[in-house]
Protein backbone atom coordinates (compact mmCIF):
# COMPACT_ATOMS: atom_id res chain seq x y z
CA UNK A 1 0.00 0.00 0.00
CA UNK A 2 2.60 2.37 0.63
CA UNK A 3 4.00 2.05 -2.67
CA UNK A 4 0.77 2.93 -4.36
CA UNK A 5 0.58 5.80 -2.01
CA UNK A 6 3.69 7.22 -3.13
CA UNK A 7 2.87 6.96 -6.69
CA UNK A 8 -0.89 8.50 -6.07
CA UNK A 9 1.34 11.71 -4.03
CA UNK A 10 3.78 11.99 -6.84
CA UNK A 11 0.51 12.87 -8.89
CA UNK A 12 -1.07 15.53 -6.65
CA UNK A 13 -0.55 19.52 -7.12
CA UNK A 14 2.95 20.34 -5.13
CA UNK A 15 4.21 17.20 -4.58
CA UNK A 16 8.20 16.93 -4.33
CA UNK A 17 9.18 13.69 -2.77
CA UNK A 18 9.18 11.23 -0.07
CA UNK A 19 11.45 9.42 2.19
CA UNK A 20 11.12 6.58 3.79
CA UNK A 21 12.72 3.94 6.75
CA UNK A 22 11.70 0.61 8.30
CA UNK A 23 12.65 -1.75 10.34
CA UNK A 24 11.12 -4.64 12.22
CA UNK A 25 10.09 -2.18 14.82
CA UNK A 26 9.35 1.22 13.08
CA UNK A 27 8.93 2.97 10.23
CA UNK A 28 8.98 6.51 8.83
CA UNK A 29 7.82 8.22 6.13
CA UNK A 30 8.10 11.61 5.01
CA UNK A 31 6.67 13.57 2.33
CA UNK A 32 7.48 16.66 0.85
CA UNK A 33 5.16 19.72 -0.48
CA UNK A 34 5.64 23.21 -2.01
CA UNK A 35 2.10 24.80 -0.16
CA UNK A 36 0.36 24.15 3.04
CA UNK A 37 -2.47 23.82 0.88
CA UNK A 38 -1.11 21.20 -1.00
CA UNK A 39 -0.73 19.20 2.53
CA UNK A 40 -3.46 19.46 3.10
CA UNK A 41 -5.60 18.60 -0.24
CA UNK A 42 -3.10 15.40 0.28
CA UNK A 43 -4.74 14.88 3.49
CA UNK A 44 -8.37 15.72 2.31
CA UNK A 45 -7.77 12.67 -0.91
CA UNK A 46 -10.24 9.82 -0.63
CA UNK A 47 -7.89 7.01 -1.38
CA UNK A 48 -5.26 8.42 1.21
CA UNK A 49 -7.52 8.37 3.81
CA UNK A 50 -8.98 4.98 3.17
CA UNK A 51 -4.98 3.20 3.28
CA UNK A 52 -4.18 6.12 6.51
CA UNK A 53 -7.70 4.17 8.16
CA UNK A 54 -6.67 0.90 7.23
CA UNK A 55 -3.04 1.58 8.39
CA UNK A 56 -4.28 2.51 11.79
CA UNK A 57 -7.02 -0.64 11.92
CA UNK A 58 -4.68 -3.29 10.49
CA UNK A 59 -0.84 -2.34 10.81
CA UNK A 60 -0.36 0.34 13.25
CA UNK A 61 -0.38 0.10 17.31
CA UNK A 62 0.66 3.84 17.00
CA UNK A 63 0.91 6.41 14.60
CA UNK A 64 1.81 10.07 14.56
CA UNK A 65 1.76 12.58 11.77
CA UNK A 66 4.21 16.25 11.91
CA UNK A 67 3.90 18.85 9.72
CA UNK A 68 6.91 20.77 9.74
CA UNK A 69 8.59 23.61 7.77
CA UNK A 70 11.83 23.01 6.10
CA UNK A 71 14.32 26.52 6.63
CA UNK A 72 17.20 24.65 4.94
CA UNK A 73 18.08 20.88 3.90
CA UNK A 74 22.40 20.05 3.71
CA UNK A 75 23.87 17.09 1.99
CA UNK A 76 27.10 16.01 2.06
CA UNK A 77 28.74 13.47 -0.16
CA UNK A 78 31.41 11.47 1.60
């Protein structure tokens, strides 16, 4: 499911990536957006909320969701 969430994001208005981690114990995933208002028509889509239920109900004993402001991203190549 996640994988067909990421392709249905990479479709909506704004969109500019993800990121994601897992492990046997936890997993992260971030996702990336030019507006507020893009967040949140992400959040508003039908089929996202329907896997975000589902999530919760079948694979989730906890979930969390941040919306933050990026001020500045570095990389460094070693």
């Amino acid at each position: 499911m996640a994988s067909k969430m990421d392709e249905l994001a990479s479709l909506q208005k704004g969109f500019l990536g993800v990121e994601s981690a897992r492990d046997s114990d936890l997993g992260i995933t971030v996702s990336y957006w030019e507006t507020i208002e893009d967040i949140g028509a992400w959040k508003a889509n039908a089929a996202h909320q329907i896997a975000q239920q589902r999530g919760k109900e079948e694979c989730y004993s906890r979930f969390s969701l941040r919306v933050c402001k990026v001020e500045r991203d570095y990389v460094s190549e070693i």
